[in-house]
Protein backbone atom coordinates (compact mmCIF):
# COMPACT_ATOMS: atom_id res chain seq x y z
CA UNK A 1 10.96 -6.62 30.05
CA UNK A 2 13.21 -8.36 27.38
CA UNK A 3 10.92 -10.75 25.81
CA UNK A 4 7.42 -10.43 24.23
CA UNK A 5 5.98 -13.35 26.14
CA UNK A 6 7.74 -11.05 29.41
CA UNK A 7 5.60 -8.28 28.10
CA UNK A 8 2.27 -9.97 28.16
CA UNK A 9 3.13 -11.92 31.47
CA UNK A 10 3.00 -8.17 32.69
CA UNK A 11 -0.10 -7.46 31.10
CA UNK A 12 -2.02 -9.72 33.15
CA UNK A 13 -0.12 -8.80 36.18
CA UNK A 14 -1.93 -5.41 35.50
CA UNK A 15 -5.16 -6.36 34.60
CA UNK A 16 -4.40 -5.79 31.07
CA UNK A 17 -6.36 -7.75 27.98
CA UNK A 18 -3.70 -10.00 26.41
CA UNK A 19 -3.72 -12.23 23.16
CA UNK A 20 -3.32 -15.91 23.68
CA UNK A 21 0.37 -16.98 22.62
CA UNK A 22 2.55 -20.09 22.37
CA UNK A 23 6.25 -20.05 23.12
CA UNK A 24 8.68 -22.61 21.33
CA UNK A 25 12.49 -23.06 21.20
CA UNK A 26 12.52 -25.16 18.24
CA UNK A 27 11.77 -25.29 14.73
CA UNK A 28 9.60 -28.58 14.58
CA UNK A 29 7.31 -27.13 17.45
CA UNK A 30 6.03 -24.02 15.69
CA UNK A 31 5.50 -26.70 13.21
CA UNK A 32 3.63 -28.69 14.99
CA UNK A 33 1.44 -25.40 16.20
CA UNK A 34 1.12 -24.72 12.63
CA UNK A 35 -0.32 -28.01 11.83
CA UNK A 36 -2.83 -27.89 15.11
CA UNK A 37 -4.26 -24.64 14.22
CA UNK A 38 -4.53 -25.57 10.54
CA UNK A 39 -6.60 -28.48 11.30
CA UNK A 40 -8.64 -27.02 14.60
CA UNK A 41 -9.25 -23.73 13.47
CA UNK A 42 -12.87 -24.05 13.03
CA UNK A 43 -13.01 -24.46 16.34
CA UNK A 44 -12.65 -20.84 17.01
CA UNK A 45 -14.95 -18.12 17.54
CA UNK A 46 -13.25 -15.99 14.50
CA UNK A 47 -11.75 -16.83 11.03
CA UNK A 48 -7.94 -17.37 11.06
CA UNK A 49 -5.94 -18.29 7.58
CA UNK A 50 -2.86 -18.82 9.05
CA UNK A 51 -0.86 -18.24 12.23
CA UNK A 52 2.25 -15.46 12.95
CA UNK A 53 5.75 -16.43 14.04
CA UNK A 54 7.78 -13.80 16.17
CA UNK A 55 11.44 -13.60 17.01
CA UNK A 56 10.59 -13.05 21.45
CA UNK A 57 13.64 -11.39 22.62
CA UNK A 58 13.45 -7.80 21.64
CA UNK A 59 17.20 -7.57 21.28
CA UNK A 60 17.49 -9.84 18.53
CA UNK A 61 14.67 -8.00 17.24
CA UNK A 62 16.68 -5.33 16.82
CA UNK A 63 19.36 -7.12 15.54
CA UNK A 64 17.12 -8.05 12.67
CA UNK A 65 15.65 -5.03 11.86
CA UNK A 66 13.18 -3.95 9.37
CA UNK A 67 12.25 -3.44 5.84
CA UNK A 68 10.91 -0.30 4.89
CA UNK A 69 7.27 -2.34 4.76
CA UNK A 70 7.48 -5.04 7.94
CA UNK A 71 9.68 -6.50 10.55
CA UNK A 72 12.29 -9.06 9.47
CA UNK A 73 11.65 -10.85 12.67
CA UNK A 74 8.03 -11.45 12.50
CA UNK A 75 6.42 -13.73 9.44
CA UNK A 76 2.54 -14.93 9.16
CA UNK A 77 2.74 -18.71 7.64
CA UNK A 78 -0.39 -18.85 5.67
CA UNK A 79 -2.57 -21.77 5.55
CA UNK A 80 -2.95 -23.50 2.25
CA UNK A 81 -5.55 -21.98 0.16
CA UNK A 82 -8.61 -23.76 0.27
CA UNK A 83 -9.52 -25.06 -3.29
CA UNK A 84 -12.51 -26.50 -5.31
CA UNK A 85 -13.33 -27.17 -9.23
CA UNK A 86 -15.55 -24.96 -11.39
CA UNK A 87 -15.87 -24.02 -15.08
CA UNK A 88 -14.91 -20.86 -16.75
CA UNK A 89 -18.30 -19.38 -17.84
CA UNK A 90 -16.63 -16.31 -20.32
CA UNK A 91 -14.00 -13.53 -19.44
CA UNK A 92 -14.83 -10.48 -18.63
CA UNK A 93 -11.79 -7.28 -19.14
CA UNK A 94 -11.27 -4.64 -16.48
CA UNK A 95 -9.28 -1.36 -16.69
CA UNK A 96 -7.99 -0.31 -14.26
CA UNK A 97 -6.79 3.04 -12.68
CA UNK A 98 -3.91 3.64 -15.02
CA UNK A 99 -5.68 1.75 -17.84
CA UNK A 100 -4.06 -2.02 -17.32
CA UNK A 101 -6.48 -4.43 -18.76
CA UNK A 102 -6.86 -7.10 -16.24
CA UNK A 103 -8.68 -10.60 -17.79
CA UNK A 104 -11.26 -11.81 -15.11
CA UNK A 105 -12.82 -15.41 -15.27
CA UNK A 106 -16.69 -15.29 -14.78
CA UNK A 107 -16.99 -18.82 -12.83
CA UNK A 108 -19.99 -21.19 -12.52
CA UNK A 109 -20.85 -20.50 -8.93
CA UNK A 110 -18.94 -22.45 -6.22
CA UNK A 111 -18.39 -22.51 -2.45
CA UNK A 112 -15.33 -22.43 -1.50
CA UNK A 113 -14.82 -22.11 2.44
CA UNK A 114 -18.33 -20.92 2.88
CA UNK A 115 -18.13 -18.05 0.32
CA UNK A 116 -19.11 -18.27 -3.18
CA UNK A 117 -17.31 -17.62 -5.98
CA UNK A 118 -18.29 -16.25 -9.24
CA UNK A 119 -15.14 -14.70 -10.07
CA UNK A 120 -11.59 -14.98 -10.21
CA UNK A 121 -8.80 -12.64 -11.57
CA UNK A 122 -6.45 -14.14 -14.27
CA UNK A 123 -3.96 -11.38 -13.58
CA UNK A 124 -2.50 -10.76 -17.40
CA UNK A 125 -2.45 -12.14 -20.54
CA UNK A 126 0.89 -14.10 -20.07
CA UNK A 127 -0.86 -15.84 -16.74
CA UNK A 128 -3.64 -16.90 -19.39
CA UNK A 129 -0.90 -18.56 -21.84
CA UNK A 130 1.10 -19.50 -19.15
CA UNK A 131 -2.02 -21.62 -17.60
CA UNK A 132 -3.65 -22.31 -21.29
CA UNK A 133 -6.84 -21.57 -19.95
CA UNK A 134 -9.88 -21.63 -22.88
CA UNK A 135 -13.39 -20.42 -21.53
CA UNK A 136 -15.19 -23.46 -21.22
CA UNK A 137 -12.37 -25.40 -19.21
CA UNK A 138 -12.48 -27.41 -15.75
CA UNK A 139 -10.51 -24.99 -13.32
CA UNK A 140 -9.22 -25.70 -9.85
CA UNK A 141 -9.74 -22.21 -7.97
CA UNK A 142 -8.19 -21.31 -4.29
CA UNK A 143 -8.56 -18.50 -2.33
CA UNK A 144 -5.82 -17.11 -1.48
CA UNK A 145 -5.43 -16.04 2.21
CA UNK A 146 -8.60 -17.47 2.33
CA UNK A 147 -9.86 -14.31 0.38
CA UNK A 148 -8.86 -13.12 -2.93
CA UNK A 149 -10.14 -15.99 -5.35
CA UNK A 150 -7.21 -17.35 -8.49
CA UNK A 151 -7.13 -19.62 -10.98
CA UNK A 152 -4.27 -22.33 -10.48
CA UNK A 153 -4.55 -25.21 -12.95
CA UNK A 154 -6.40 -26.75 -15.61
CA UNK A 155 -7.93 -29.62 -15.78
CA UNK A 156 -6.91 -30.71 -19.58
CA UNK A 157 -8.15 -34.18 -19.54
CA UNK A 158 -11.81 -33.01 -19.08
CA UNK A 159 -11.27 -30.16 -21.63
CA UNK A 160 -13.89 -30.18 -24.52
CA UNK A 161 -16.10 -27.38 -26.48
CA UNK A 162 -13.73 -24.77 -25.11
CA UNK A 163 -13.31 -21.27 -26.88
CA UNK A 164 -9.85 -18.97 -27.16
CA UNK A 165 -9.18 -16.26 -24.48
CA UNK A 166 -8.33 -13.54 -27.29
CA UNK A 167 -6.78 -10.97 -25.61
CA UNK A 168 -8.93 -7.72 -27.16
CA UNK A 169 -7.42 -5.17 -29.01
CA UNK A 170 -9.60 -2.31 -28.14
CA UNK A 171 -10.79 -1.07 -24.81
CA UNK A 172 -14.11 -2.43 -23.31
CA UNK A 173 -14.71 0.61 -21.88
CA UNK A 174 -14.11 3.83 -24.31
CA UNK A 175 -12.99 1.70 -27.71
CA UNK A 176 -9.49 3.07 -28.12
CA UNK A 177 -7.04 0.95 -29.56
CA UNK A 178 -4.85 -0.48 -26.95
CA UNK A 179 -1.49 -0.47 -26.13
CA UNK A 180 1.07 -3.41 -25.50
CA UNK A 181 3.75 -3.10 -22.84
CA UNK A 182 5.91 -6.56 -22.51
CA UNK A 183 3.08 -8.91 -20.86
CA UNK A 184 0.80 -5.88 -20.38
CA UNK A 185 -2.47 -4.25 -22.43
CA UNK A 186 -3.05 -0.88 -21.20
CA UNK A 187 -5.42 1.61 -22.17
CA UNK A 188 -3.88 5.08 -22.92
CA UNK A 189 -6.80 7.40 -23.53
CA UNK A 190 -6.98 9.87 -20.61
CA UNK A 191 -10.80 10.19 -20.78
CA UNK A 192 -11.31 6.53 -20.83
CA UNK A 193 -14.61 6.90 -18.57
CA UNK A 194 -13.18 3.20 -16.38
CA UNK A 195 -9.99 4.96 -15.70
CA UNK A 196 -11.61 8.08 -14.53
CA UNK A 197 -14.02 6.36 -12.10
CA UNK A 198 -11.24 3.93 -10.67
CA UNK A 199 -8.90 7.28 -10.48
CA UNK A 200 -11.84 8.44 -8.39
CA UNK A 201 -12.64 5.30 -6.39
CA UNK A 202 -8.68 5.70 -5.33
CA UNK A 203 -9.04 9.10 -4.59
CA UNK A 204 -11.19 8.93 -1.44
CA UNK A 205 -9.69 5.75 -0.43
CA UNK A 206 -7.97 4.93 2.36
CA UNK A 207 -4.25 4.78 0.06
CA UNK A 208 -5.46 8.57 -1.18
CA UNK A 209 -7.03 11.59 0.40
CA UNK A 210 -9.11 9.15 3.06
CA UNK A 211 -12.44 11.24 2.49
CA UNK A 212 -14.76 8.68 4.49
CA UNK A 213 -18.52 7.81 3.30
CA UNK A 214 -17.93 8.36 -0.27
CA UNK A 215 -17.56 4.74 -1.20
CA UNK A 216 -17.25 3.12 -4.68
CA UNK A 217 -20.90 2.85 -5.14
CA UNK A 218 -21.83 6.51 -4.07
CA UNK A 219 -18.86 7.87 -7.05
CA UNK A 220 -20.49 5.50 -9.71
CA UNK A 221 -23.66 7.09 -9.08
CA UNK A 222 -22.61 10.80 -8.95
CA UNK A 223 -20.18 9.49 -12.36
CA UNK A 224 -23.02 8.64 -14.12
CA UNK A 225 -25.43 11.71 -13.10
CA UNK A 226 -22.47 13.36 -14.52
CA UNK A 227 -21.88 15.49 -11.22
CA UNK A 228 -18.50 14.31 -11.31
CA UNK A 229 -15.91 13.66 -13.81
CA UNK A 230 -12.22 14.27 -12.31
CA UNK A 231 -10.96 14.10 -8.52
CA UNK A 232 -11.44 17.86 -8.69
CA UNK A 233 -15.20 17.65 -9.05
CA UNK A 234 -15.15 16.11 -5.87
CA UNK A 235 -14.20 19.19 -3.96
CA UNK A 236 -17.15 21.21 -5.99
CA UNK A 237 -19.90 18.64 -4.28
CA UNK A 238 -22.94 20.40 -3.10
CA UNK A 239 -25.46 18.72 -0.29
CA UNK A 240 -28.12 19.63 -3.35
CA UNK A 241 -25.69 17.65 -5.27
CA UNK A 242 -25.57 14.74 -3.16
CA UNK A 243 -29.48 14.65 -1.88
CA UNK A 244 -30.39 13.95 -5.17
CA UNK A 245 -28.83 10.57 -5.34
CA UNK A 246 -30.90 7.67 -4.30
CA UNK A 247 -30.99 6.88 -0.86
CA UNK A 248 -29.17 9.71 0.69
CA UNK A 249 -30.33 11.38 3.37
CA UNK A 250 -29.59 14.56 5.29
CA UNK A 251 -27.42 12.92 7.98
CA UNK A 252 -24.62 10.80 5.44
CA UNK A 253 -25.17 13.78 3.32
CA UNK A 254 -23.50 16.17 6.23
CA UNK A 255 -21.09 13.63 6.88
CA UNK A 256 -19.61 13.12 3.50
CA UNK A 257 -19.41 17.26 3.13
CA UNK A 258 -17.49 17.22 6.34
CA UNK A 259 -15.33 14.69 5.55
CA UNK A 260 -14.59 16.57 2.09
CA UNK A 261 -14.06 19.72 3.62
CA UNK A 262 -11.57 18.45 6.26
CA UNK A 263 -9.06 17.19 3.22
CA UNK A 264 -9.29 20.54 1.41
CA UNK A 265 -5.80 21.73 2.93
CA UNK A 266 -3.08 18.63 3.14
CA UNK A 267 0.65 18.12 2.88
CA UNK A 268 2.49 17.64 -0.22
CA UNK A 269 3.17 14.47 0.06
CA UNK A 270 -0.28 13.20 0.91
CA UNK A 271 -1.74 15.14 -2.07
CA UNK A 272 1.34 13.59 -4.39
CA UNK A 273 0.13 10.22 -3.48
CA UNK A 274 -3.47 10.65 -3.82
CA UNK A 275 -3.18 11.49 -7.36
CA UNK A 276 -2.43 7.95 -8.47
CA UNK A 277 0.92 8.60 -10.66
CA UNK A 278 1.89 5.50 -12.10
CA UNK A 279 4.79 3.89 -9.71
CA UNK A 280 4.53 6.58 -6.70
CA UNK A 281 3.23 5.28 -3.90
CA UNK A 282 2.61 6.50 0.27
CA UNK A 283 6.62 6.28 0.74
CA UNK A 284 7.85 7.56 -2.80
CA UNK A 285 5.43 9.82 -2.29
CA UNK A 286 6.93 11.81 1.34
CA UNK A 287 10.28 10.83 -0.47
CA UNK A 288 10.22 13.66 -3.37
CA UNK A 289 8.13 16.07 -1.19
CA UNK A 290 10.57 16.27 1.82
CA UNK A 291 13.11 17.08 -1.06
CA UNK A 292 11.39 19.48 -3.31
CA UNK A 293 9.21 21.13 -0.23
CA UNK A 294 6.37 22.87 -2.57
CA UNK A 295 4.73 22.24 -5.43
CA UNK A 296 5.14 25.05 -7.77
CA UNK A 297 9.31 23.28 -7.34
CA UNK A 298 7.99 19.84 -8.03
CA UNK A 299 6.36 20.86 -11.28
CA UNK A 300 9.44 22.71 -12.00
CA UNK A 301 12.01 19.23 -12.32
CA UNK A 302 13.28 17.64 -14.93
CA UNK A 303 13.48 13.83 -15.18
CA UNK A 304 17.22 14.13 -14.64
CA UNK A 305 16.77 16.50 -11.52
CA UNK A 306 13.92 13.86 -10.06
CA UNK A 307 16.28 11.42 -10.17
CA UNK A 308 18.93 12.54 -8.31
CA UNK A 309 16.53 12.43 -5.35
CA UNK A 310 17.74 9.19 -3.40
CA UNK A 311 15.51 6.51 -4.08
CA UNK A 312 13.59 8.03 -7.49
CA UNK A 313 14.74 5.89 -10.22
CA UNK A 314 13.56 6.50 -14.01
CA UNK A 315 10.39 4.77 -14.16
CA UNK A 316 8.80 7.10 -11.13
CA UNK A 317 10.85 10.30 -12.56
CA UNK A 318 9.48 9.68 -16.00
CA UNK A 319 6.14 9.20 -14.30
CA UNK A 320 5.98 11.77 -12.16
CA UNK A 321 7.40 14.35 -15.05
CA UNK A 322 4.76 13.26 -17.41
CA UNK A 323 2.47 13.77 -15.04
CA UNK A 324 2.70 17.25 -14.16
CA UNK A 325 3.50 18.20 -17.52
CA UNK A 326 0.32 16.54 -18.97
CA UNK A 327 -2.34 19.51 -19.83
CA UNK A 328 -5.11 17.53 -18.78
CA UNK A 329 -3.37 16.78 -15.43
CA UNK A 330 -2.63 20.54 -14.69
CA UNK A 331 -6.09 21.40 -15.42
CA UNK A 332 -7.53 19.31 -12.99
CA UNK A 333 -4.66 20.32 -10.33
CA UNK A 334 -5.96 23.96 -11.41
CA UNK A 335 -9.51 23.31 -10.97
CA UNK A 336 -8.91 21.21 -7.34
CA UNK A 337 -7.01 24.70 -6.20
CA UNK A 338 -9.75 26.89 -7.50
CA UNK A 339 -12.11 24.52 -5.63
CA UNK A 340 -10.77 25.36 -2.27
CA UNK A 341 -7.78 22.85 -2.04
CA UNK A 342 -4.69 24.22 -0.45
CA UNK A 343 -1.65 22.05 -0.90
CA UNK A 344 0.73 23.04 2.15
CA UNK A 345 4.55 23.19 1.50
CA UNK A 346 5.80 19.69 2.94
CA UNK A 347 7.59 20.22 6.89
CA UNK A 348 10.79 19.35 7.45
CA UNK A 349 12.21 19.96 10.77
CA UNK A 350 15.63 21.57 10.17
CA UNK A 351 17.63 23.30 12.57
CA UNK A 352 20.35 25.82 11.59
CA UNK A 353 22.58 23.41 11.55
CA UNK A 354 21.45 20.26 11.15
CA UNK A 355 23.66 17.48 11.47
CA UNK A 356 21.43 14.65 10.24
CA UNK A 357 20.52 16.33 6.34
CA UNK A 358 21.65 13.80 4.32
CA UNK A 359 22.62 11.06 6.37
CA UNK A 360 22.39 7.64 6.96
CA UNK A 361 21.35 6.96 10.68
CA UNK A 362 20.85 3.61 12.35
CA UNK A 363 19.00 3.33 15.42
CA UNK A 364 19.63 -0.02 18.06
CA UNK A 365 18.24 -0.55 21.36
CA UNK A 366 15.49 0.91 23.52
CA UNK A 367 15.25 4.56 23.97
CA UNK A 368 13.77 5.72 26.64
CA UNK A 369 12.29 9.04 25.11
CA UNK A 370 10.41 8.61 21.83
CA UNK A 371 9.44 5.23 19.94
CA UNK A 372 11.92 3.80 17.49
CA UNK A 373 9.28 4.70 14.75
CA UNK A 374 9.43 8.46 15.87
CA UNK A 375 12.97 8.45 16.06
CA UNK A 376 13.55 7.25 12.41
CA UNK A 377 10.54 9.66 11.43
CA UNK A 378 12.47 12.36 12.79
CA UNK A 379 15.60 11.86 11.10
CA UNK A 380 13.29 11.44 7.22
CA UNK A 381 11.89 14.69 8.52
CA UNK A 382 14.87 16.34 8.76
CA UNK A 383 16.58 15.20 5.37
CA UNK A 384 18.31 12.18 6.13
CA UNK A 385 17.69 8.20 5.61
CA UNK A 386 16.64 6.17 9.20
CA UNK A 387 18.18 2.61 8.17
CA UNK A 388 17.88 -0.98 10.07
CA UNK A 389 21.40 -2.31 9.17
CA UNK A 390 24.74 -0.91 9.77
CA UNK A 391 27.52 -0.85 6.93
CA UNK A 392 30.16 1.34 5.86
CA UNK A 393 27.71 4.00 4.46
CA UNK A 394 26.36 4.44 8.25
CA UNK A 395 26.87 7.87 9.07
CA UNK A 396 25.64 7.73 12.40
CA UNK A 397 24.34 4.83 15.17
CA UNK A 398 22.56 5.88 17.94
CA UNK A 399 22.58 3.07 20.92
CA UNK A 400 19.77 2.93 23.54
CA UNK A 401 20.15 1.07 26.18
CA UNK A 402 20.48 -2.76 25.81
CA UNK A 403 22.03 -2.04 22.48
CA UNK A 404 22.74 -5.24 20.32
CA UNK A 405 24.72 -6.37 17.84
CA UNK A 406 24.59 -2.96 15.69
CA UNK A 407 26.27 -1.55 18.23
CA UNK A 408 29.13 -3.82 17.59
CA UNK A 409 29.48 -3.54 14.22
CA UNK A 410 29.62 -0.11 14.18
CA UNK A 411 32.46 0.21 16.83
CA UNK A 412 34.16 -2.62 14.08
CA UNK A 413 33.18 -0.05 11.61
CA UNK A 414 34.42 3.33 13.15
CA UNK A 415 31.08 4.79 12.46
CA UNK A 416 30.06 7.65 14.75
CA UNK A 417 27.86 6.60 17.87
CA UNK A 418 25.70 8.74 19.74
CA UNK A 419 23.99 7.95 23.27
CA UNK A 420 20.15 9.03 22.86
CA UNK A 421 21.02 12.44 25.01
CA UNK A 422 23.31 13.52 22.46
CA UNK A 423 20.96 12.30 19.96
CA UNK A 424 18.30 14.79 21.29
CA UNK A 425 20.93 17.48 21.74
CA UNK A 426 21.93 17.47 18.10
CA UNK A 427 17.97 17.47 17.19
CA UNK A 428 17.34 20.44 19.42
CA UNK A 429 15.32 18.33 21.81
CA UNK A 430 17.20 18.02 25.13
């Protein structure tokens, strides 16, 4: 199997559910797909707001590589938003987890694609000059990818009895004076009550610890019965705790505790992320803990010594120093170990010798014994740096079979290539 459109053929050779597909060999016919399924898709038994393009041979595929967040040889081409004209009612200001004051546009109710709108973010105060937007003016809102609802123009010739967005100089949610930073207004009190419920709301999410059934509603509620103030309340919960919130019953109740109770002992880098430091996120985030290992030695670095890490620059140093040097922050760290939470050194397979700690390693082709994805997750895991390109900082290329272009360029390049059995060899897994 070389191709994608190979792969599903073989899919329904086996009996196998496969998605429908179109092949195309030239630019104007994914166009005119495009343009087909932009004007028929409400024909279809699902919502679609746009359609994705692949690259089908797997060997340019690999060619092409990836980024560190998606494929460079797959793209979705979006739709255009759909649109429609409303007023600006009066602005409401959220803060947000790490106090960024975010202007929101309460809208005279429209439908746009079947949903209505009341609401639409306005992003910063720079986005308001940059639009002139006054409350009272005719807007023309869009959803983009069909879901998150934005401001895009004014409608100045039907402007009239409109009021100044004044961006405020306190917080709406705790009254401390706020701070500028270039187009930004952030909120810098630590016990700003908004901050400490969003810290909380990302806490359990999905991006954070991933403790399921405690939803954003559920935290507001136990926020303002005052059962919990910081993430590390959370791990002090009690079913007594919980059964006294409205609507919850015995069977959610036991669910939640479980679902507590099975993040009390996590990996570094897991517990890093779910903290919510300023600029670290999931990948930063395994980054510093597969370097530092524990975190008694994570509290222990400097700014300088975070930044020699490959990939910390200054802003996430700074951040991440501040952080653990903040009393407030250690207290709740202290409290969340107190409260059962055991924060497990980070693994990092290393051999005696390992040949890979430090390195740059570039993978091409199909192995035949692990996924590409485990193979570059092997190599993080043991200290060096899986890359999609080759250059003259490769350190190693290790060709499957079918290897591409890579391949090439790192025979041009005299940089070191392995066969996957001496891959596995050097990894201790032959």
């Amino acid at each position: 199997v070389h191709t994608q459109s190979q792969l599903y053929e073989l899919f329904s050779q086996l009996g196998l559910p496969a998605p429908h597909y179109y092949t195309v060999g030239e630019l104007q016919d994914v166009k005119a797909f495009y343009t087909h399924w932009m004007e028929n898709r409400y024909t279809l038994d699902f919502d679609i707001d746009g359609v994705v393009v692949k690259i089908n041979r797997f060997d340019v595929r690999d060619t092409m590589g990836s980024t560190s967040k998606a494929p460079r040889w797959a793209i979705a081409w979006k739709f255009p938003a759909r649109e429609a004209i409303t007023v600006v009612k009066s602005v409401d200001y959220q803060v947000g987890r790490t106090g960024l004051i975010t202007p929101v546009a309460n809208l005279e109710p429209i439908n746009i694609g079947g949903v209505i709108v009341k609401r639409a973010t306005l992003h910063n105060f720079q986005e308001v000059k940059r639009l002139d937007i006054k409350i009272g003016d005719v807007v023309k809102v869009i959803r983009a990818g069909d879901v998150i609802p934005k401001v895009v123009e004014v409608l100045r010739d039907k402007r009239h009895d409109v009021k100044e967005i004044v961006p405020p100089q306190r917080c709406p949610a705790c009254n401390s004076v706020l701070q500028h930073e270039d187009i930004y207004i952030r909120c810098v009190n630590p016990s700003c009550p908004a901050k400490e419920y969003e810290t909380l709301c990302f806490f359990v999410s999905k991006d954070g610890m991933d403790i399921e059934y405690a939803g954003p509603e559920l935290l507001k509620r136990l926020y303002e019965q005052k059962k919990i103030k910081t993430i590390a309340d959370i791990y002090a919960l009690t079913r007594e705790d919980l059964l006294q919130v409205e609507r919850m019953g015995d069977k959610i109740v036991d669910k939640i505790i479980d679902s507590i109770n099975q993040r009390r002992e996590v990996s570094l880098s897991q517990f890093l992320r779910s903290l919510g430091i300023r600029n670290v996120g999931d990948h930063i985030a395994k980054v510093i803990a597969r370097h530092v290992r524990s975190l008694n030695k994570l509290q222990e670095l400097s700014p300088q010594e975070l930044m020699r890490i490959p990939e910390v620059g200054p802003g996430v140093a700074q951040s991440v120093y501040d952080y653990f040097h903040d009393e407030e922050s250690l207290k709740i760290i202290k409290t969340m170990l107190s409260n059962g939470v055991v924060v497990k050194d980070e693994v990092v397979e290393e051999s005696s010798e390992n040949p890979f700690k430090g390195k740059t390693v570039v993978f091409t082709g199909t192995l035949k014994n692990m996924s590409r994805q485990e193979a570059e997750n092997l190599i993080e895991s043991l200290g060096g740096k899986a890359s999609s390109s080759v250059s003259k900082k490769t350190d190693f290329v290790v060709a499957g079979t079918e290897a591409g272009s890579k391949l090439e360029k790192a025979q041009t390049l005299n940089v070191r290539i392995l066969s996957e059995e001496e891959f596995l060899k050097m990894v201790g897994r032959e």
